[in-house]
C-alpha atoms as a PDB file:
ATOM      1  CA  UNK A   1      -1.573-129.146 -13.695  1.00  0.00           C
ATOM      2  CA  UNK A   2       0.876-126.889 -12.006  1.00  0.00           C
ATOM      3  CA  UNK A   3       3.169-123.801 -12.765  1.00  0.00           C
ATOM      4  CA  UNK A   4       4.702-121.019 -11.057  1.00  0.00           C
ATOM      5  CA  UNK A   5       4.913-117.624 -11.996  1.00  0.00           C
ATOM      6  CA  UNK A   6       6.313-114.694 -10.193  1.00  0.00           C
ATOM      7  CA  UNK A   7       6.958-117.170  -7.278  1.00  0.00           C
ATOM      8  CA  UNK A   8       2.947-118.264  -6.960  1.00  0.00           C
ATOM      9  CA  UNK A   9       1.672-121.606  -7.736  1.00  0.00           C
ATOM     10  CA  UNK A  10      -0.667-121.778 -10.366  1.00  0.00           C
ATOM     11  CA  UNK A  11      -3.255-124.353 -11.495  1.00  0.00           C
ATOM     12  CA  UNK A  12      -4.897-124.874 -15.148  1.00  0.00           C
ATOM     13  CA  UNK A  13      -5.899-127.589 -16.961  1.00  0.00           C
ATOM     14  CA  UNK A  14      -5.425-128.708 -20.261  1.00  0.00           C
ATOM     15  CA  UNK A  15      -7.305-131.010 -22.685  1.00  0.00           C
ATOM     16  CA  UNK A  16      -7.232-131.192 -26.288  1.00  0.00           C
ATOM     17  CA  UNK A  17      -5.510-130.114 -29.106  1.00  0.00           C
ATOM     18  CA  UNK A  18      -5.652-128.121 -31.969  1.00  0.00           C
ATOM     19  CA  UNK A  19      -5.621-124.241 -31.784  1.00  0.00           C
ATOM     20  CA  UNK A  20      -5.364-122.434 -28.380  1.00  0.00           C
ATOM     21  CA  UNK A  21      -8.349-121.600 -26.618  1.00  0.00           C
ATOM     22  CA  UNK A  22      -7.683-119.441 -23.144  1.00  0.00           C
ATOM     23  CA  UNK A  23     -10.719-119.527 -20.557  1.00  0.00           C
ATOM     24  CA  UNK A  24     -10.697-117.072 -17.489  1.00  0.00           C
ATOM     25  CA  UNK A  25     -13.147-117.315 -14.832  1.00  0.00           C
ATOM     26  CA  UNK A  26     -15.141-115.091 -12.916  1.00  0.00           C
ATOM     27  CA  UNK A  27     -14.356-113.502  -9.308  1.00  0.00           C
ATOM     28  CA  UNK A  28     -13.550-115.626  -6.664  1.00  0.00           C
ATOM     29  CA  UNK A  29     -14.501-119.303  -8.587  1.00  0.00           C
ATOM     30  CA  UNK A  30     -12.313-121.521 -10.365  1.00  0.00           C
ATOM     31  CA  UNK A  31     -11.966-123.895 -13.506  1.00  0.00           C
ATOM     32  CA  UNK A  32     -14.389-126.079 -11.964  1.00  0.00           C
ATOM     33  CA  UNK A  33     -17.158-124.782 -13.596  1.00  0.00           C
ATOM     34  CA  UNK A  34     -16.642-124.459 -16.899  1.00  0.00           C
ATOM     35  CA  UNK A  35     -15.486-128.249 -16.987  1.00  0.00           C
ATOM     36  CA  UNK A  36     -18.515-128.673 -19.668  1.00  0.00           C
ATOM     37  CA  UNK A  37     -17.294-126.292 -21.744  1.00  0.00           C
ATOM     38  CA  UNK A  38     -14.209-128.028 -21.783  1.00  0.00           C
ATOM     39  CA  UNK A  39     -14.823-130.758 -22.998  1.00  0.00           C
ATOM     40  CA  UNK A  40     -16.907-129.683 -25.604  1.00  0.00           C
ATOM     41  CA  UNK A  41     -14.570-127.795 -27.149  1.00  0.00           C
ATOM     42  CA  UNK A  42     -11.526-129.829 -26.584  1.00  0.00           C
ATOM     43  CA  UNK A  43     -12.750-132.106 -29.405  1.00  0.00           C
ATOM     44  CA  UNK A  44     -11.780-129.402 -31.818  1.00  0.00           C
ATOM     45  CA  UNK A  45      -9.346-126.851 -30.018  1.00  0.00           C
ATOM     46  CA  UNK A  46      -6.382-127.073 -26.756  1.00  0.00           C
ATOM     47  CA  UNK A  47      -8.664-125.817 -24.386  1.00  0.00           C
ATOM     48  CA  UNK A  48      -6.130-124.241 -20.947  1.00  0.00           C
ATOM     49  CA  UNK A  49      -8.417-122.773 -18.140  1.00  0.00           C
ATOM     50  CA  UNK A  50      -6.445-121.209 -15.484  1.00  0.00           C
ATOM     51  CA  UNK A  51      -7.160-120.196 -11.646  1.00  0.00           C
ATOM     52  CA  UNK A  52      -6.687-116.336 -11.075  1.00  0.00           C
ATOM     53  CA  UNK A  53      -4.528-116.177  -7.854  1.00  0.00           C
ATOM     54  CA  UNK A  54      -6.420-116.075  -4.783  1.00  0.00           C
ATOM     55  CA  UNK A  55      -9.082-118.394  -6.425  1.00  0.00           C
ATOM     56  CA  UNK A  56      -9.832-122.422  -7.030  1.00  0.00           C
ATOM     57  CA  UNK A  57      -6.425-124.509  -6.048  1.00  0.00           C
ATOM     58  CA  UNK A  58      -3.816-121.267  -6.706  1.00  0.00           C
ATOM     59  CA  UNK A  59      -1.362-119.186  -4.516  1.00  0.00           C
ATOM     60  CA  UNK A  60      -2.772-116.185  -3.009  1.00  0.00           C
ATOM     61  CA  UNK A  61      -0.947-113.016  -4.165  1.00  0.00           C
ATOM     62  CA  UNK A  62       0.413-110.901  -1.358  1.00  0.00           C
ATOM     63  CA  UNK A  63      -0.427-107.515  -2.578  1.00  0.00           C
ATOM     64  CA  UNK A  64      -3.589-106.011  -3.787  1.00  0.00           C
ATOM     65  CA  UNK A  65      -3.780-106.211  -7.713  1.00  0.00           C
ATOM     66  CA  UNK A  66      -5.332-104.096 -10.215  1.00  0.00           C
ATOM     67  CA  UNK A  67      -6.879-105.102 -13.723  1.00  0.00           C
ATOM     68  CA  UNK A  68      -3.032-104.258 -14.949  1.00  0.00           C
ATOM     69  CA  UNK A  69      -1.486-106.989 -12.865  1.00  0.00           C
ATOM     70  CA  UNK A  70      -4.289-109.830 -13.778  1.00  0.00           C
ATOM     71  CA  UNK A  71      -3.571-108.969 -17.487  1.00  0.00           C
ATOM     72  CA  UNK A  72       0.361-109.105 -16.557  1.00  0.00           C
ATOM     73  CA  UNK A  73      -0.123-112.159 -14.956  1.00  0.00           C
ATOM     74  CA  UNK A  74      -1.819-113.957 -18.227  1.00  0.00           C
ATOM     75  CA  UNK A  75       0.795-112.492 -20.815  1.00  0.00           C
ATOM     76  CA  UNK A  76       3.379-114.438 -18.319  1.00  0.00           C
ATOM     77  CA  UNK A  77       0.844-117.641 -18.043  1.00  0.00           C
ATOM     78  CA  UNK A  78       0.171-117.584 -21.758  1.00  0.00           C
ATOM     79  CA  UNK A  79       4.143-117.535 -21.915  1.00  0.00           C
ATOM     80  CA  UNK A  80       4.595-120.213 -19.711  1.00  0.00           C
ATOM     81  CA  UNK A  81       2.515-122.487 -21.368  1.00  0.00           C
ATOM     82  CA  UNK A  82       3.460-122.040 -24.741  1.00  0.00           C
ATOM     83  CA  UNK A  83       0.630-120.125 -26.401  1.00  0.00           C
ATOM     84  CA  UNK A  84       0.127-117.089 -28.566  1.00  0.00           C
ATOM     85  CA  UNK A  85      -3.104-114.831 -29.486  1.00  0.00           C
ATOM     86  CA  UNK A  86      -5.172-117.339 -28.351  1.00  0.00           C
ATOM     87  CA  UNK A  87      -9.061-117.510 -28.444  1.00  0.00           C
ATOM     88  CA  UNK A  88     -10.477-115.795 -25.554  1.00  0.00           C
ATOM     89  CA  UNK A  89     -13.473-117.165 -23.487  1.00  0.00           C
ATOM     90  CA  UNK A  90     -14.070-115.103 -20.288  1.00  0.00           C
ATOM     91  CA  UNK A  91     -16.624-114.985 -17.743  1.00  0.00           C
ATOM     92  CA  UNK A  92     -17.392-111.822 -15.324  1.00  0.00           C
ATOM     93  CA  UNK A  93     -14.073-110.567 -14.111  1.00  0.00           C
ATOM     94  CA  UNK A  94     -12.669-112.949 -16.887  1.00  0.00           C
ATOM     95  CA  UNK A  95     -13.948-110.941 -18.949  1.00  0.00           C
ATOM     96  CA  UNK A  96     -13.061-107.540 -18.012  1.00  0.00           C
ATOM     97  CA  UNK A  97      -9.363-108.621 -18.368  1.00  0.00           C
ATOM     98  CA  UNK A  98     -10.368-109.444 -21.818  1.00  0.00           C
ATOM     99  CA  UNK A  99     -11.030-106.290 -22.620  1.00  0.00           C
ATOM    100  CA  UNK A 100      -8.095-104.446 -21.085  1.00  0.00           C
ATOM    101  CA  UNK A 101      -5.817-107.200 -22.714  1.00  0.00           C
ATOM    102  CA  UNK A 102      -7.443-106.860 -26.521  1.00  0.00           C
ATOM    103  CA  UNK A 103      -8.655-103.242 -26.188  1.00  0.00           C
ATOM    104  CA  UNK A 104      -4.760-102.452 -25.460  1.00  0.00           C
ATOM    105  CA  UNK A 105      -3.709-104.543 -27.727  1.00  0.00           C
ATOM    106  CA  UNK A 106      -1.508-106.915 -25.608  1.00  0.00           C
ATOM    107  CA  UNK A 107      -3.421-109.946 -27.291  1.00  0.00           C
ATOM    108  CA  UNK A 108      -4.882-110.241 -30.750  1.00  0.00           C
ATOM    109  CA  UNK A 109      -7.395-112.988 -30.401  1.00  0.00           C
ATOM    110  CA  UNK A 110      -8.821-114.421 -34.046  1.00  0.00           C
ATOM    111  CA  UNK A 111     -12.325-114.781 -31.702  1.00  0.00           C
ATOM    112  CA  UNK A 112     -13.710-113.687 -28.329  1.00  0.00           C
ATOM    113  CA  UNK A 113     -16.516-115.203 -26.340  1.00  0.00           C
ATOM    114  CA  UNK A 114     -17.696-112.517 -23.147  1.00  0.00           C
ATOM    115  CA  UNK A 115     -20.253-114.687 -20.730  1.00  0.00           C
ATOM    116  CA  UNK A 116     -22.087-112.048 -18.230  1.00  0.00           C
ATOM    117  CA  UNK A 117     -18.746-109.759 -18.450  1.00  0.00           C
ATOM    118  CA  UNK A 118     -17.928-107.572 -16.075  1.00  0.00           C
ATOM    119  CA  UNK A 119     -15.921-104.192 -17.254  1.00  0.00           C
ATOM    120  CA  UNK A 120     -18.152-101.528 -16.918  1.00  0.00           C
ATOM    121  CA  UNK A 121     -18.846 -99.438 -13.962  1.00  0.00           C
ATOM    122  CA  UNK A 122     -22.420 -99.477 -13.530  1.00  0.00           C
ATOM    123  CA  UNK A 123     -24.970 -96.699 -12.454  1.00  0.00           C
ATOM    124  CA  UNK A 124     -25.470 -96.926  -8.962  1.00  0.00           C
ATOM    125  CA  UNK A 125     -29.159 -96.405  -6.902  1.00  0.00           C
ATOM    126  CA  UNK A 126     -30.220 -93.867  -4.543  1.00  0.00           C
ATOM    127  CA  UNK A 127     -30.064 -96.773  -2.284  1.00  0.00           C
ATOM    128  CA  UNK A 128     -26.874 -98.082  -3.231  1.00  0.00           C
ATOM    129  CA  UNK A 129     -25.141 -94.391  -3.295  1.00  0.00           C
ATOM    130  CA  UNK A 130     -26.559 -93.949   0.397  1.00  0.00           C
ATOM    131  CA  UNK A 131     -25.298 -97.309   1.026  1.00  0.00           C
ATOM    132  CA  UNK A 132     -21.528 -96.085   0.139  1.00  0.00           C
ATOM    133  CA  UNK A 133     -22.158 -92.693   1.324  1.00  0.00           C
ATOM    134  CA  UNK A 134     -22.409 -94.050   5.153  1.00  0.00           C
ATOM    135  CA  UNK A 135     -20.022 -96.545   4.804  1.00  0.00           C
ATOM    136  CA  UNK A 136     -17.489 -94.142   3.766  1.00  0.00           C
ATOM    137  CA  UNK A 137     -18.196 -91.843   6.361  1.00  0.00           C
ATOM    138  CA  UNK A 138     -18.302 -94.138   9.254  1.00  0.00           C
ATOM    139  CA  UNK A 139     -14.705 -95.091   7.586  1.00  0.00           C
ATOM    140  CA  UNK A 140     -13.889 -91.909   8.085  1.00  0.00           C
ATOM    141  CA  UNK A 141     -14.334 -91.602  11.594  1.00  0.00           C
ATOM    142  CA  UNK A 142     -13.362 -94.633  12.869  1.00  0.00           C
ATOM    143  CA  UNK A 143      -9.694 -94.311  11.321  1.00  0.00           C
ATOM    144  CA  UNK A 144      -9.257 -91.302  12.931  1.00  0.00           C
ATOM    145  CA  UNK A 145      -6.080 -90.955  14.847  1.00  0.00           C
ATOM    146  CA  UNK A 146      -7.672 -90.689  18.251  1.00  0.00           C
ATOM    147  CA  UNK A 147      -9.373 -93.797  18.072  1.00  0.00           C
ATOM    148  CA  UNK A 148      -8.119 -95.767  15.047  1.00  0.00           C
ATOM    149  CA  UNK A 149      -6.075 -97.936  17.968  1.00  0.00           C
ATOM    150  CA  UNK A 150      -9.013 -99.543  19.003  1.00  0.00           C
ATOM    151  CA  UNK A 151     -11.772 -99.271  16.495  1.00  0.00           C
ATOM    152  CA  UNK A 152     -10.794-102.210  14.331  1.00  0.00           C
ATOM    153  CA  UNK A 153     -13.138-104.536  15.343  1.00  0.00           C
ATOM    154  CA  UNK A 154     -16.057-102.007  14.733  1.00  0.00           C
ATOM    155  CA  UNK A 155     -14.555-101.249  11.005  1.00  0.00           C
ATOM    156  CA  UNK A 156     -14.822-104.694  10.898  1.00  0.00           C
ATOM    157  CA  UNK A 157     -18.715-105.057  11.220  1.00  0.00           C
ATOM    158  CA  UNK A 158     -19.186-101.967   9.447  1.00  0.00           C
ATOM    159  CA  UNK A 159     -17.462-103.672   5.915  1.00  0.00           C
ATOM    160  CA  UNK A 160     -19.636-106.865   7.092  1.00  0.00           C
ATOM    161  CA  UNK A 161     -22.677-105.095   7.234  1.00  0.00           C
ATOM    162  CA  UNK A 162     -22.104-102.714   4.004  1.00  0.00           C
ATOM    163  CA  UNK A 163     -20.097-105.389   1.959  1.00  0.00           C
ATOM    164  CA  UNK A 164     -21.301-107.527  -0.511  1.00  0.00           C
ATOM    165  CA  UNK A 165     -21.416-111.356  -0.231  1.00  0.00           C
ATOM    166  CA  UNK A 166     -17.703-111.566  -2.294  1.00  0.00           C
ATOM    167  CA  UNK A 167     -16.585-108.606  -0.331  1.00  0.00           C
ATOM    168  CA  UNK A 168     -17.351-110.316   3.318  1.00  0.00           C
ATOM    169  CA  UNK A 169     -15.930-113.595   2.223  1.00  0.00           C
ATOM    170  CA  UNK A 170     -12.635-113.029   0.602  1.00  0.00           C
ATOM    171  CA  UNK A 171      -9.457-112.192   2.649  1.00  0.00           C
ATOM    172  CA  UNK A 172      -8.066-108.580   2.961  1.00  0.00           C
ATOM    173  CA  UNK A 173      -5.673-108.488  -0.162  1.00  0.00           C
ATOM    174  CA  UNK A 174      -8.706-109.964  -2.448  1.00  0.00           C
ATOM    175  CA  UNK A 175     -11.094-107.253  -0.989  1.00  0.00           C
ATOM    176  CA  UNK A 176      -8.475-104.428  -1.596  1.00  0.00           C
ATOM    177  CA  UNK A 177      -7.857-105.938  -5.226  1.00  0.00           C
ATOM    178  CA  UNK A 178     -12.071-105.959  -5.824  1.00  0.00           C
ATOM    179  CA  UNK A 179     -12.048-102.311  -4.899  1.00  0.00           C
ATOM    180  CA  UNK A 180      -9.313-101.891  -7.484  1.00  0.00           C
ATOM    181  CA  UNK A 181     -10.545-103.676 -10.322  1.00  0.00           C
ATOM    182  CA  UNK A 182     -14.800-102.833  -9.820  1.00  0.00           C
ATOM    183  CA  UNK A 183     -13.901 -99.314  -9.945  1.00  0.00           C
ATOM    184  CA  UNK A 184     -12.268 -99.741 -13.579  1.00  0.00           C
ATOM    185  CA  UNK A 185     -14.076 -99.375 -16.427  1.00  0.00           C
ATOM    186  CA  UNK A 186     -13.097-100.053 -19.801  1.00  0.00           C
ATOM    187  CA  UNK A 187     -15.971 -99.458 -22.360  1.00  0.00           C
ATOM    188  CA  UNK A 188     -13.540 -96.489 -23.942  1.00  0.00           C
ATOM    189  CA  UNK A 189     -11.740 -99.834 -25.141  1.00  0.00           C
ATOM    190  CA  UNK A 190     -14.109-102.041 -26.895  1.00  0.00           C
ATOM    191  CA  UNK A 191     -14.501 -99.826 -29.877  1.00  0.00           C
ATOM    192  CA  UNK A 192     -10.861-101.149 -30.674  1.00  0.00           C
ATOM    193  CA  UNK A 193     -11.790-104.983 -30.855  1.00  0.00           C
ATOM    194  CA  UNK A 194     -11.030-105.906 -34.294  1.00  0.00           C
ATOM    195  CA  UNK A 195     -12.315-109.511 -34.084  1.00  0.00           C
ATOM    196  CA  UNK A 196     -15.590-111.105 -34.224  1.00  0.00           C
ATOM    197  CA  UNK A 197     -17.366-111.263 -30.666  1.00  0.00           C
ATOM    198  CA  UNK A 198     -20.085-113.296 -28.858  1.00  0.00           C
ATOM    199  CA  UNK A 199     -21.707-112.034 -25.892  1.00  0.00           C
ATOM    200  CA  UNK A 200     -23.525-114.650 -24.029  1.00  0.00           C
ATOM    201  CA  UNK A 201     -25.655-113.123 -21.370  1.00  0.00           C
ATOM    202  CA  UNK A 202     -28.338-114.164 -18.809  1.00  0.00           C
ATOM    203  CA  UNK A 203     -31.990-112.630 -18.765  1.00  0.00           C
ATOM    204  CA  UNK A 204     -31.551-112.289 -15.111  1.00  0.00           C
ATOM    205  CA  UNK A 205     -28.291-111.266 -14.894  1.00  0.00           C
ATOM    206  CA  UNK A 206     -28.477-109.171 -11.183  1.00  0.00           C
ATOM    207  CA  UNK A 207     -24.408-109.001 -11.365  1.00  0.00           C
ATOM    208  CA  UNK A 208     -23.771-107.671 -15.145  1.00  0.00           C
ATOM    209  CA  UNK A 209     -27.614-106.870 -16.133  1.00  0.00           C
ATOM    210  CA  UNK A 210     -28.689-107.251 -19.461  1.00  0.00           C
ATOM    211  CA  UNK A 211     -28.091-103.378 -20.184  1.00  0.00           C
ATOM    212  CA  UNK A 212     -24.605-103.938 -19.578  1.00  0.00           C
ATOM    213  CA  UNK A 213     -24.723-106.714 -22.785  1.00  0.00           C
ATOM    214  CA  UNK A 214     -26.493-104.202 -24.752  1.00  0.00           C
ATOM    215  CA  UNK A 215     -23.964-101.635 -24.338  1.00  0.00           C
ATOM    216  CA  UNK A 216     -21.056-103.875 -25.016  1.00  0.00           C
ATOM    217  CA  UNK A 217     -22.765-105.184 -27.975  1.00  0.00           C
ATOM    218  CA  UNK A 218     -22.718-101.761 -29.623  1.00  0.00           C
ATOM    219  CA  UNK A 219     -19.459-100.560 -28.592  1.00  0.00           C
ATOM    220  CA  UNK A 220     -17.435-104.150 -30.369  1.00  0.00           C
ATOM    221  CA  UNK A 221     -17.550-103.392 -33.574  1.00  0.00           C
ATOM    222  CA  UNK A 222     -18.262-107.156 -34.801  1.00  0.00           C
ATOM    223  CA  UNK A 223     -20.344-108.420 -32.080  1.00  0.00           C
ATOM    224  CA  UNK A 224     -23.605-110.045 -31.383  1.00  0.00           C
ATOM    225  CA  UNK A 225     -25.631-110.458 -28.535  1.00  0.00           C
ATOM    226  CA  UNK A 226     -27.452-113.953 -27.427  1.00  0.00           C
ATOM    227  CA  UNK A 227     -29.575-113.595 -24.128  1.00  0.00           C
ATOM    228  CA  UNK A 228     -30.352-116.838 -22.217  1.00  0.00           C
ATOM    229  CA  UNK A 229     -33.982-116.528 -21.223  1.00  0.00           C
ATOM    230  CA  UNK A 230     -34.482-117.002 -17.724  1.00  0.00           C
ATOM    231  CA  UNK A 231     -30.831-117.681 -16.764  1.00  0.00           C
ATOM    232  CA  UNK A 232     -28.592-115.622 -14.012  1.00  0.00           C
ATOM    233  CA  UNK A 233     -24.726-114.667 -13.898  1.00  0.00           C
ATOM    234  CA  UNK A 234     -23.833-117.996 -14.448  1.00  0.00           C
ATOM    235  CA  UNK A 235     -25.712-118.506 -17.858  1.00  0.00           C
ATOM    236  CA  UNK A 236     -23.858-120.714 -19.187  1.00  0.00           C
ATOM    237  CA  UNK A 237     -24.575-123.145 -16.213  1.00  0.00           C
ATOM    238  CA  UNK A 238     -28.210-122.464 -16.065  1.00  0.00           C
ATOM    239  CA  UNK A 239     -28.834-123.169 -19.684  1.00  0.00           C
ATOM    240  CA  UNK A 240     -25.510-125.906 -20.574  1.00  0.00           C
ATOM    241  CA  UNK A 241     -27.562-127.230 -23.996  1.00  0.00           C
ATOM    242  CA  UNK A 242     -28.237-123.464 -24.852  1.00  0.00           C
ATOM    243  CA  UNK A 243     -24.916-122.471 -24.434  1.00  0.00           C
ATOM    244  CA  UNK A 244     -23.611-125.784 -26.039  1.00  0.00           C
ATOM    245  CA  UNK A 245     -25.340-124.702 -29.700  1.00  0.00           C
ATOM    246  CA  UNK A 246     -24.229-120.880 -29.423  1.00  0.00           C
ATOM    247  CA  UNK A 247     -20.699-121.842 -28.898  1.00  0.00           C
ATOM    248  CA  UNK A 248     -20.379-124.618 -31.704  1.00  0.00           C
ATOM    249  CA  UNK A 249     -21.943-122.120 -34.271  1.00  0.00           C
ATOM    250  CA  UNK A 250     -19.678-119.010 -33.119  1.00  0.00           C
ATOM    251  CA  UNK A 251     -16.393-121.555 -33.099  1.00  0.00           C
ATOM    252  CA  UNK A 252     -17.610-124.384 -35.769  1.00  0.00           C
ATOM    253  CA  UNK A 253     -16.719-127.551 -33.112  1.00  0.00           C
END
């Protein structure tokens, strides 16, 4: 399904019917993954999962956003498509709109479900702060005025070699709008969540680690914490039955 908002096609789908339920994916996928999920809980609920611009089968945006915009951009969706409050289901960067839309109070959910959510700023290595310290300072000189003219291409390798696998691969507006929203965080907000929370999280998780969860978990006031032994960032896909039995206890399909 199609609409357009602020002059950008948009795709979602829709199945079921019954009280809203509003899924947002994770950086750079799509709705294609959480096509399980769908259909498990469109037996109960309208299920309406929706591609972030830039991502799955939607318009690129033309300018860099920030974690403002993306929750801008689902008030308007939301609109669009008729719903109100719905129950929120968000994965990764999903979820750290999530929690800038309900810890500002801009939607007032009757349930959440955070999978591997991103929205806190972790602590960074000695490795990974030397990492950024170089980068930034071979930034520095090659945008220098004397030689900014021609040392494009060699900016170019440097965020290649430096960047991380979503960095290198997405075009320039997406890479300005990761810098953006990674270097928000929002854990001053979840202490205002005033609805009972799920956090599904992976064992493994290299992307959100499990620390992340933990800190989350005590920062919601009604939320609980269910790891997924063994599974990754995508927990939910690594462990589908797992997943399948947490979600109909937490929303009674």
């Amino acid at each position: 399904m199609e609409i357009v908002i602020d002059n950008l096609k948009i795709n979602y789908v829709e199945k079921g019917e019954g009280e809203p339920i509003l899924m947002l994916h994770g950086w750079g996928s799509s709705t294609v993954p959480y096509n399980g999920i769908i259909n498990l809980l469109s037996l109960k609920y309208r299920v309406i999962a929706v591609d972030f611009p830039g991502c799955g089968q939607s318009d690129t945006m033309l300018s860099p956003w920030t974690v403002d915009d993306y929750c801008d951009f689902v008030l308007k969706f939301c609109k669009g498509v008729n719903i109100s409050d719905p129950i929120l289901i968000g994965h990764s960067h999903g979820g750290r709109v999530i929690m800038k839309l309900v810890g500002e109070k801009m939607l007032n959910p009757e349930k959440i479900v955070l999978f591997d959510s991103a929205g806190l700023i972790p602590k960074k290595s000695f490795k990974n702060k030397v990492r950024i310290a170089t980068f930034k300072l071979i930034k520095r000189v090659l945008t220098l005025p004397l030689i900014k003219s021609f040392s494009a291409p060699l900016l170019e390798k440097a965020r290649n070699h430096f960047g991380s696998a979503d960095y290198k691969s997405a075009p320039e507006v997406l890479r300005k709008t990761m810098v953006n929203v990674v270097n928000t965080d929002l854990r001053h907000l979840l202490p205002s969540f005033s609805c009972p929370t799920i956090l599904i999280w992976g064992e493994n998780d290299t992307d959100t680690p499990l620390r992340d969860a933990q800190t989350i978990e005590k920062l919601i006031p009604d939320a609980g914490l269910c790891v997924i032994k063994g599974a990754g960032h995508f927990s939910f896909l690594n462990n589908p039955a797992q997943t399948a039995a947490i979600l109909k206890s937490f929303l009674e399909v």
